[in-house]
Protein backbone atom coordinates (compact mmCIF):
# COMPACT_ATOMS: atom_id res chain seq x y z
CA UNK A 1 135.88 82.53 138.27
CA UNK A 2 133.29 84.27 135.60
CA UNK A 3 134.04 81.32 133.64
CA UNK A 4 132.40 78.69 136.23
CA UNK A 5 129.74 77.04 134.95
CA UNK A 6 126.89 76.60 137.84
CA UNK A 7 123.78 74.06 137.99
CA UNK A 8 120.11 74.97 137.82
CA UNK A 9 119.75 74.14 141.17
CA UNK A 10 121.78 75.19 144.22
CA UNK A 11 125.27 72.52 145.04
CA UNK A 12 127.03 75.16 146.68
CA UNK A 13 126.52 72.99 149.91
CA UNK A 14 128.46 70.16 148.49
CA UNK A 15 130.76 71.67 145.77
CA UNK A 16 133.47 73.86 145.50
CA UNK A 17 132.15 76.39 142.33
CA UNK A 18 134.78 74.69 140.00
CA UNK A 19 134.67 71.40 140.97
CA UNK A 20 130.73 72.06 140.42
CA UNK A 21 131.65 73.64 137.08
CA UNK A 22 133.53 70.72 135.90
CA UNK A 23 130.13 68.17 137.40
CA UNK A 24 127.87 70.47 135.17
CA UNK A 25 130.37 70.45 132.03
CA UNK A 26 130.48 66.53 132.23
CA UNK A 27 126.96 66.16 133.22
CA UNK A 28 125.87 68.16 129.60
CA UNK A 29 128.54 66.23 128.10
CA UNK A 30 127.34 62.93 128.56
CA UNK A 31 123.41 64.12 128.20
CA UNK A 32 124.22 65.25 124.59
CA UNK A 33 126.12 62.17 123.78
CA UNK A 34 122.92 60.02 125.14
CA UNK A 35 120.82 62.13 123.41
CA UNK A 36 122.64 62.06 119.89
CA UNK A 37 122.75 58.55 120.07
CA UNK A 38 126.48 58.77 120.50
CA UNK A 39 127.03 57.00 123.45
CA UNK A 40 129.82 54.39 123.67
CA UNK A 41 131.23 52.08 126.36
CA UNK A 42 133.83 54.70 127.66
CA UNK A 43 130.83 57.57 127.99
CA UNK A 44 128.79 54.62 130.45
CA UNK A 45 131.79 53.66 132.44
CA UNK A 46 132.41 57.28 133.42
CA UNK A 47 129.06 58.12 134.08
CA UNK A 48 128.69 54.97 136.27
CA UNK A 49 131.99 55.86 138.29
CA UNK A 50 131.13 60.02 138.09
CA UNK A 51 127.61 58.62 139.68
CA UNK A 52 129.50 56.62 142.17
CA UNK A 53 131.46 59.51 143.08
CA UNK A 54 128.86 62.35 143.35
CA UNK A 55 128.75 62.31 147.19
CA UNK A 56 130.56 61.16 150.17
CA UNK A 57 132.19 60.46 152.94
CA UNK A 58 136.47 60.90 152.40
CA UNK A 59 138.37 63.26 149.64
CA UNK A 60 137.86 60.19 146.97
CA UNK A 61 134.50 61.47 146.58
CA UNK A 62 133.77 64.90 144.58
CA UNK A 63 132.05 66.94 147.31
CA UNK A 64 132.48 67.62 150.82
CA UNK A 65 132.29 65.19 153.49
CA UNK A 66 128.64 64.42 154.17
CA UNK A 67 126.52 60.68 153.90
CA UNK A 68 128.22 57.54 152.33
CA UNK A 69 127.48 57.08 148.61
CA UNK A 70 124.69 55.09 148.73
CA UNK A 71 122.24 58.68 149.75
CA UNK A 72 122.28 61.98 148.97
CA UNK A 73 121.36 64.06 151.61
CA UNK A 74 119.31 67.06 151.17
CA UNK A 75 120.92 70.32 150.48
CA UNK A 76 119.55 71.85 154.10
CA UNK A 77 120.20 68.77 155.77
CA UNK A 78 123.72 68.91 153.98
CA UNK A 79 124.13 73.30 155.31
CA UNK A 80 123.57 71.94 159.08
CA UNK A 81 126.21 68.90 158.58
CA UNK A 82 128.92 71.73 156.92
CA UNK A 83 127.84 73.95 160.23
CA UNK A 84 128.35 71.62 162.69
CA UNK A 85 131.90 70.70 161.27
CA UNK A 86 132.81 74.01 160.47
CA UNK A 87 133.34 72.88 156.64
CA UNK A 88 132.98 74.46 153.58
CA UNK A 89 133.62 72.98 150.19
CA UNK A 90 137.10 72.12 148.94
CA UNK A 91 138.12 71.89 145.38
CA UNK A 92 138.28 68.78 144.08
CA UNK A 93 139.19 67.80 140.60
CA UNK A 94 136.72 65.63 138.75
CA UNK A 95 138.65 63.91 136.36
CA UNK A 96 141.40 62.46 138.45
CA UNK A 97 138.92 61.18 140.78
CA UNK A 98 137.19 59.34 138.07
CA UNK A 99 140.73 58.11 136.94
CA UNK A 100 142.06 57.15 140.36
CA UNK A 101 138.67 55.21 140.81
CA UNK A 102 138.48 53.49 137.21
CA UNK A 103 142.12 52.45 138.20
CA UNK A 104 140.88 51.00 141.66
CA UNK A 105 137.97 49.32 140.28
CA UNK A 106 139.57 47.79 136.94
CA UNK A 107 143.58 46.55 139.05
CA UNK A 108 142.25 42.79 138.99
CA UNK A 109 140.40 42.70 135.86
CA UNK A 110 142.48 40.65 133.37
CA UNK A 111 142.65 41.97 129.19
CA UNK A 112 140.50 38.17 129.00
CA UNK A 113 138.12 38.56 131.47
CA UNK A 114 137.38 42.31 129.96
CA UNK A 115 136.87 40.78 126.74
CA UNK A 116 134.33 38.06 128.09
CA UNK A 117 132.78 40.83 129.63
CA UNK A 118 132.56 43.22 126.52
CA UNK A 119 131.27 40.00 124.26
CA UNK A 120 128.70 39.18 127.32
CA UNK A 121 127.01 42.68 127.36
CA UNK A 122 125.93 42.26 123.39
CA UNK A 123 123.35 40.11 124.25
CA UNK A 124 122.63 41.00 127.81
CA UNK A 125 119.07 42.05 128.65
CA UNK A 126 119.29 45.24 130.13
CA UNK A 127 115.45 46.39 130.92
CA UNK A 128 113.99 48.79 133.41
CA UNK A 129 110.53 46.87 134.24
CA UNK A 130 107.86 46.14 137.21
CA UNK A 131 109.05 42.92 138.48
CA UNK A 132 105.55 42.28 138.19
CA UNK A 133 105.87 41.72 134.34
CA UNK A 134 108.72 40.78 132.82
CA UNK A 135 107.39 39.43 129.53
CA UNK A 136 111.04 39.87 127.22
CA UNK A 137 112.43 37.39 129.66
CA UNK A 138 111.53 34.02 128.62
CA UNK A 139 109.70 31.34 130.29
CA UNK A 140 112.19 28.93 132.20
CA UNK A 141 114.91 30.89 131.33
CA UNK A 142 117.16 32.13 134.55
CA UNK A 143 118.94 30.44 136.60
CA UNK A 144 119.76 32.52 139.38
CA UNK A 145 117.61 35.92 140.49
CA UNK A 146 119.09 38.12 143.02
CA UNK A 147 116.93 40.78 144.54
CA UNK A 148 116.05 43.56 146.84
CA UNK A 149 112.13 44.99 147.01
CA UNK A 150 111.51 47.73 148.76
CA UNK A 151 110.92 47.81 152.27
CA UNK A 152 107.54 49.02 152.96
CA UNK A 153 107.97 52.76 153.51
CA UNK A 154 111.39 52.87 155.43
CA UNK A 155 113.52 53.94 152.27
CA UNK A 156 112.53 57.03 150.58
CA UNK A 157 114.27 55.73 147.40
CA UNK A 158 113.26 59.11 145.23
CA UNK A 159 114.89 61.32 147.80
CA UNK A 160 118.10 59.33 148.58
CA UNK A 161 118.99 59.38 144.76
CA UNK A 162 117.59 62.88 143.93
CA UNK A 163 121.20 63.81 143.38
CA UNK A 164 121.88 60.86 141.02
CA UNK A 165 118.85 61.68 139.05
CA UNK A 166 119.73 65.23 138.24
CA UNK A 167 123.06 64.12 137.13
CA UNK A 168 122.08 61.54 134.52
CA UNK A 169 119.46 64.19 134.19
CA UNK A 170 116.16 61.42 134.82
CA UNK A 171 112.99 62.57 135.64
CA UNK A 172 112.56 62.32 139.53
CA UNK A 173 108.77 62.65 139.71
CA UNK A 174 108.19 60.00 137.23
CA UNK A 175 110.70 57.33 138.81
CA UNK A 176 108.90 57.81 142.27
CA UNK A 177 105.76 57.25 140.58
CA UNK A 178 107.15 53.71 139.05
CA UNK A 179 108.89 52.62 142.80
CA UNK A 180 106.57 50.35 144.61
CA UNK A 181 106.34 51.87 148.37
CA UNK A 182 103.79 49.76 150.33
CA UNK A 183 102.60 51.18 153.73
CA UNK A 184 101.75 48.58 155.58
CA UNK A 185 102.46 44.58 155.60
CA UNK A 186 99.45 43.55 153.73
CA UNK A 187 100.14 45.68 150.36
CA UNK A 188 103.41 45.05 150.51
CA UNK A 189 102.73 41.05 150.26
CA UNK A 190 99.89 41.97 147.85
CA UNK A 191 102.52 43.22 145.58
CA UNK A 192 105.34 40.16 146.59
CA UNK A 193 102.57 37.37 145.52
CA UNK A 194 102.56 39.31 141.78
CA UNK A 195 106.21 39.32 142.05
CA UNK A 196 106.58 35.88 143.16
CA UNK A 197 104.07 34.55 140.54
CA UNK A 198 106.53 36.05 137.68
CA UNK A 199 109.79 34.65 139.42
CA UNK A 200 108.46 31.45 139.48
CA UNK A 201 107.40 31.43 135.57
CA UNK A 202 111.59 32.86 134.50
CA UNK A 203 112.90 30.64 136.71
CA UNK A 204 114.23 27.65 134.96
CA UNK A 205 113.81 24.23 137.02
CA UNK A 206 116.22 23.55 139.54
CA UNK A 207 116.71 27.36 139.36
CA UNK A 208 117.51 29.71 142.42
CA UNK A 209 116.22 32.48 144.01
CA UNK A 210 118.10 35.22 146.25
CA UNK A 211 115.43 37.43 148.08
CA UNK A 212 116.87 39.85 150.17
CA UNK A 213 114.88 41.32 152.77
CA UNK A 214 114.60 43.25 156.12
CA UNK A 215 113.34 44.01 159.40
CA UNK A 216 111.92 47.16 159.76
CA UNK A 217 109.69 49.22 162.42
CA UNK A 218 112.37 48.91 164.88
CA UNK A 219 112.82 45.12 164.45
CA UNK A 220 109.15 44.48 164.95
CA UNK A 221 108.40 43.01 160.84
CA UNK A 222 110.57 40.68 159.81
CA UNK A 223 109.82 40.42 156.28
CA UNK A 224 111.44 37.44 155.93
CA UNK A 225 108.28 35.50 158.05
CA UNK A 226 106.21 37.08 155.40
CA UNK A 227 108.35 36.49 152.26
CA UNK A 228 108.77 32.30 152.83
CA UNK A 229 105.24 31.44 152.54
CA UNK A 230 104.58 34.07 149.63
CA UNK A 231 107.72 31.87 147.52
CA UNK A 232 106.10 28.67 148.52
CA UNK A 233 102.61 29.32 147.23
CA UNK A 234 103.92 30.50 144.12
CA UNK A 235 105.27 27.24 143.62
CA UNK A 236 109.36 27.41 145.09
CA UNK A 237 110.63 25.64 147.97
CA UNK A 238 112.65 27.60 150.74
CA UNK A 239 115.91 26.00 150.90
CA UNK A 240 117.31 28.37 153.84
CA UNK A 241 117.29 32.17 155.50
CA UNK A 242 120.62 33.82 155.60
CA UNK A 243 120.78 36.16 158.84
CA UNK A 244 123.55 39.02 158.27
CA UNK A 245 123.98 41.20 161.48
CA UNK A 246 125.05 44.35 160.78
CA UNK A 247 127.38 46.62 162.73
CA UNK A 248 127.02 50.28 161.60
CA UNK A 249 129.63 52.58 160.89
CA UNK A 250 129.25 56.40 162.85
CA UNK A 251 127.34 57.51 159.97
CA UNK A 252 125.05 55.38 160.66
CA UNK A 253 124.00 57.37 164.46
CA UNK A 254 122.73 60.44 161.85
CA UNK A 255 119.86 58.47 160.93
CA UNK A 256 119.11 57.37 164.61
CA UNK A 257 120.27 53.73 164.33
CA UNK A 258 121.90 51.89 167.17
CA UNK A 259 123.45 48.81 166.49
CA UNK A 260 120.80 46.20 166.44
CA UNK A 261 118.50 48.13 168.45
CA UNK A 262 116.34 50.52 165.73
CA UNK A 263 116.23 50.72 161.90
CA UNK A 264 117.07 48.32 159.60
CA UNK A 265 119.61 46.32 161.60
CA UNK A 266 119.60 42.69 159.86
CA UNK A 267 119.85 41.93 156.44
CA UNK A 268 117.49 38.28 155.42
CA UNK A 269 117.80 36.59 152.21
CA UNK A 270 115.69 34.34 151.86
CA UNK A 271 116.75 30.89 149.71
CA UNK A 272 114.11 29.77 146.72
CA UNK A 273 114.76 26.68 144.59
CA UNK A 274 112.31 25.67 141.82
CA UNK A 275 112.35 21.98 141.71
């Protein structure tokens, strides 16, 4: 046990101390290998899957159960949920998890089909960018765009992924700083015109836009109402609105969502075409 390595900040809510001591070995790991310049295709596959894995909801995750993947809970938030269970960490080994889920995620891709992949990611465009401005992407270029903006001030993005962020060891402050969060209608379609104005000008003709949006305020905005006529002046026609009703899981209850009653309970996307 003197040999456990422990993080700066307190996990003991969601780690056993050696399954924590084998997240902070692989976490330093990985940061050095960034760092040095060293990082190959193998060090991003398991940080994506180790990132995937951080937190959840069954014993193929690495901590206790808590949330689904897609939020990290906050560590008292996380003491109350191991309370009201009557949990406490169990061990759980990092590297098989990684293996068993590398395994799960890789059983249908074919030697060819990794190849294609492999060959397609050497000229890729991988940027981190304001939607706003995208000038490496050239004019008329993409086909297809699908997206997600935020959703006014209903997703606290920066403190969902806090977790995330200390593991690929990102600055937390600075990201929130960069994440458009709107707090009303009006800013938010300020912002969306910009956006729209840039899709419009990568969007190659007869090119397609995917726009995925939300209701929010308990179902009283329906961004979608505001998103159509925001694609339309920038020049797009709106070829359709996919409704997707959602039926929550439990987990869902915690954040005081009722099926189709409260929360975000619809998923829109909207349908642009640039003729």
């Amino acid at each position: 046990e003197g040999t456990w390595r422990r993080a700066e900040i307190d996990l003991s809510m969601f780690y056993h101390p050696r399954t924590e001591s084998e997240l902070v070995t692989l976490r330093d790991y990985l940061t050095r290998r960034r760092e040095k310049r060293l990082e190959d295709q193998v060090d991003r596959w398991i940080r994506m899957v180790a990132t995937n894995r951080l937190t959840g909801h069954s014993a193929g995750f690495f901590s206790v159960y808590t949330l689904p993947p897609n939020q990290a809970v906050s560590p008292e938030r996380q003491r109350q949920i191991n309370k009201k269970l009557n949990q406490q960490p169990a061990y759980r080994n990092i590297s098989e998890k990684i293996i068993k889920k590398s395994r799960s995620l890789l059983r249908n891709v074919t030697r060819s089909q990794m190849e294609n992949l492999i060959q397609a990611g050497k000229t890729a465009l991988f940027i981190c960018r304001d939607a706003r401005a995208t000038s490496e992407i050239e004019s008329k270029s993409v086909q297809l765009t699908v997206t997600s903006p935020p959703f006014l001030n209903l997703v606290q993005y920066s403190r969902d992924n806090w977790l995330r962020c200390w593991f690929n060891s990102l600055d937390l402050t600075a990201i929130d700083r960069q994440i458009t969060m709107a707090s009303n209608v009006e800013d938010w379609c300020k912002v969306m015109a910009d956006v729209f104005q840039e899709l419009y000008r990568i969007t190659s003709p007869g090119g397609w836009v995917a726009f995925e949006v939300g209701e929010v305020k308990q179902g009283t905005i329906k961004l979608d109402e505001y998103t159509v006529p925001l694609g339309i002046a920038a020049g797009f026609e709106c070829r359709g609105i996919l409704i997707n009703l959602q039926k929550f899981t439990k987990t869902s209850n915690i954040w005081g969502i009722d099926n189709n009653r409260f929360g975000t309970n619809t998923n829109r996307i909207v349908i642009f075409q640039k003729c």
